[in-house]
C-alpha atoms as a PDB file:
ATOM      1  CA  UNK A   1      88.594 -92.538 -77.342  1.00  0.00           C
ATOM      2  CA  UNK A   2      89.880 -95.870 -76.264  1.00  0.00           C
ATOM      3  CA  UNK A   3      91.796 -97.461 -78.905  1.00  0.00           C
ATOM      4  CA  UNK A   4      90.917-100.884 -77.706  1.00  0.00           C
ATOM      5  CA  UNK A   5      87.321-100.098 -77.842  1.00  0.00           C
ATOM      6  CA  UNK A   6      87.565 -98.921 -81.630  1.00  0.00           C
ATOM      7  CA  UNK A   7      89.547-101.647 -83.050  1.00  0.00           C
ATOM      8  CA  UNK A   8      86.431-104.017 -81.463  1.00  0.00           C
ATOM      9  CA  UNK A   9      84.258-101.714 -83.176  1.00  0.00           C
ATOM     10  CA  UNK A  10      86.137-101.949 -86.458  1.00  0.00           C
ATOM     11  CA  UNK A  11      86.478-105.596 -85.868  1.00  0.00           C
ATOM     12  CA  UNK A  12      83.059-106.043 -85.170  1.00  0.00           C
ATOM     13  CA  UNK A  13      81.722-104.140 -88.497  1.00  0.00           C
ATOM     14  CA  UNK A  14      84.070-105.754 -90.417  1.00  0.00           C
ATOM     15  CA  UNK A  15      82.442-108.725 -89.649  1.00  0.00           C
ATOM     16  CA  UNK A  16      79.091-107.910 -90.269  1.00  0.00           C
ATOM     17  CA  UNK A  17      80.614-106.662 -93.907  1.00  0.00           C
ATOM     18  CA  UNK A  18      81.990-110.346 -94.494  1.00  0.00           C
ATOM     19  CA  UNK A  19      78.468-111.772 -93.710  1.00  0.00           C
ATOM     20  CA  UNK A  20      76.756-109.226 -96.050  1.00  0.00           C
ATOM     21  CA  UNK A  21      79.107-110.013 -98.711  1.00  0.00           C
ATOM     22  CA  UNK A  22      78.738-113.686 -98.276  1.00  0.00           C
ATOM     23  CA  UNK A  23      75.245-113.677 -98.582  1.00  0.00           C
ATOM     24  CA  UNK A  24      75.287-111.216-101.147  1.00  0.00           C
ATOM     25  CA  UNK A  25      77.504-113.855-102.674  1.00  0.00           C
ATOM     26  CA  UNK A  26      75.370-116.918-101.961  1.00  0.00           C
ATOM     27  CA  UNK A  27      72.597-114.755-103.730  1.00  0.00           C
ATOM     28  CA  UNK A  28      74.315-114.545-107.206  1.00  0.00           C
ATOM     29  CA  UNK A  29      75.181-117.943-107.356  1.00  0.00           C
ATOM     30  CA  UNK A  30      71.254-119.355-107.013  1.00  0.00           C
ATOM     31  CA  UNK A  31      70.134-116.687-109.398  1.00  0.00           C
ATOM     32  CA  UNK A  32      67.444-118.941-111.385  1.00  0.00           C
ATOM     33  CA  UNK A  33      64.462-120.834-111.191  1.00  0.00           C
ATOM     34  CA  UNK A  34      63.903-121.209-107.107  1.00  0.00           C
ATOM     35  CA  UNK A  35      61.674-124.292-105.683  1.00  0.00           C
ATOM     36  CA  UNK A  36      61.398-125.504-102.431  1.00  0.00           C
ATOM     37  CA  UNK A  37      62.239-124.864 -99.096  1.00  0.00           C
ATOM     38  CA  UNK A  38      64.573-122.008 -98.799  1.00  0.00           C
ATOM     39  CA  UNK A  39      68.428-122.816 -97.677  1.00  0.00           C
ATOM     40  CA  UNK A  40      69.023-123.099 -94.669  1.00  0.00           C
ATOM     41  CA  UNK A  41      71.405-119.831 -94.002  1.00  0.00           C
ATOM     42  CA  UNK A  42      68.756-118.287 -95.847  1.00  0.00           C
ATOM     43  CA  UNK A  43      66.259-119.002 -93.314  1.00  0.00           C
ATOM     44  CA  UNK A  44      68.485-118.574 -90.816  1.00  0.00           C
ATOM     45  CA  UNK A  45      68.873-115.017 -92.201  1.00  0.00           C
ATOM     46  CA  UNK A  46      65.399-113.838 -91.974  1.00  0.00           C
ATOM     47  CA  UNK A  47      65.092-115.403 -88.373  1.00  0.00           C
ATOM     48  CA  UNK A  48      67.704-112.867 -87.255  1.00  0.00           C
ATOM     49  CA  UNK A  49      65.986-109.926 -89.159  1.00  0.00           C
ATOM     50  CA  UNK A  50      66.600-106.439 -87.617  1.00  0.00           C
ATOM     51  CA  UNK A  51      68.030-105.780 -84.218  1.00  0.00           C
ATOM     52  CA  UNK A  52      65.379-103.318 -82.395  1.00  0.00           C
ATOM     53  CA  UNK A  53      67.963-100.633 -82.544  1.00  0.00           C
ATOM     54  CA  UNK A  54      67.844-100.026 -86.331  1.00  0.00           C
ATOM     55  CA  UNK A  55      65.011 -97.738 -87.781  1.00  0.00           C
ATOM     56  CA  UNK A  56      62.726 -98.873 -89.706  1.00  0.00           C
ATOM     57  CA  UNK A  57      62.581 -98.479 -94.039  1.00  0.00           C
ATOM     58  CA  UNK A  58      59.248 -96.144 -93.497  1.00  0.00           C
ATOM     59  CA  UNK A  59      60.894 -94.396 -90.734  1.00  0.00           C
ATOM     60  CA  UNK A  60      63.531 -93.146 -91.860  1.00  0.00           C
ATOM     61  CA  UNK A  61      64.108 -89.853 -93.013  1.00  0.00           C
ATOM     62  CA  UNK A  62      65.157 -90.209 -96.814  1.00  0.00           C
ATOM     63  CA  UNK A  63      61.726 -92.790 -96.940  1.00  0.00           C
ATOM     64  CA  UNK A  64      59.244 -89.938 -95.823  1.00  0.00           C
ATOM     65  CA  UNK A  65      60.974 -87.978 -98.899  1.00  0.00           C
ATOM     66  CA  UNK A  66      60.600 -90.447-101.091  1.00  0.00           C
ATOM     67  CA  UNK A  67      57.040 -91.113-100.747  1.00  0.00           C
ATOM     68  CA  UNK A  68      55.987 -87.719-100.384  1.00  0.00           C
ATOM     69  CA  UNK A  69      57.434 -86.545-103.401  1.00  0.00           C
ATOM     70  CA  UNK A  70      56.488 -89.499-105.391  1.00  0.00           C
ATOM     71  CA  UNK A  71      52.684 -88.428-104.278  1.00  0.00           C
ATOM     72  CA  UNK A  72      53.343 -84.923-105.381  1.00  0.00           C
END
C-alpha cells in the first residue's frame, strides 16, 4: 500500500474520532432537564446522519442475532 494514502486514511479517522468525542463531550455536559430548541451542532448532527455507505442497525449481522434470540 501507498503510505501517503494510509496516513490520509489515519488522518481522516482520526478526525472523525475527535468529532465523536466532542460530541460525546458536549453530551455530558447538558446532562439535565432539556427544553427548547436543540443546539445548534446538535441539529447540525442529525442533518448529517449516516453516509449511504454504512449499514443499517437492523441490517447488520450482530442485530438479526439479537432479535432473533431475544424472540426465542
Amino acid at each position: 500500500m501507498d503510505l501517503m494514502k494510509i496516513l490520509e486514511d489515519l488522518r481522516r479517522e482520526r478526525a472523525s474520532i475527535e468529532e465523536a468525542i466532542l460530541t460525546l463531550e458536549r453530551l455530558v455536559e447538558g446532562r439535565g432537564r432539556r427544553r427548547g430548541r436543540p443546539p445548534t451542532w446538535l441539529a447540525e448532527a442529525r442533518k448529517r446522519g449516516r453516509t449511504t455507505d454504512e449499514p443499517e442497525e437492523s441490517d447488520t449481522e450482530e442485530s438479526i442475532v439479537k432479535r432473533f434470540s431475544a424472540k426465542g
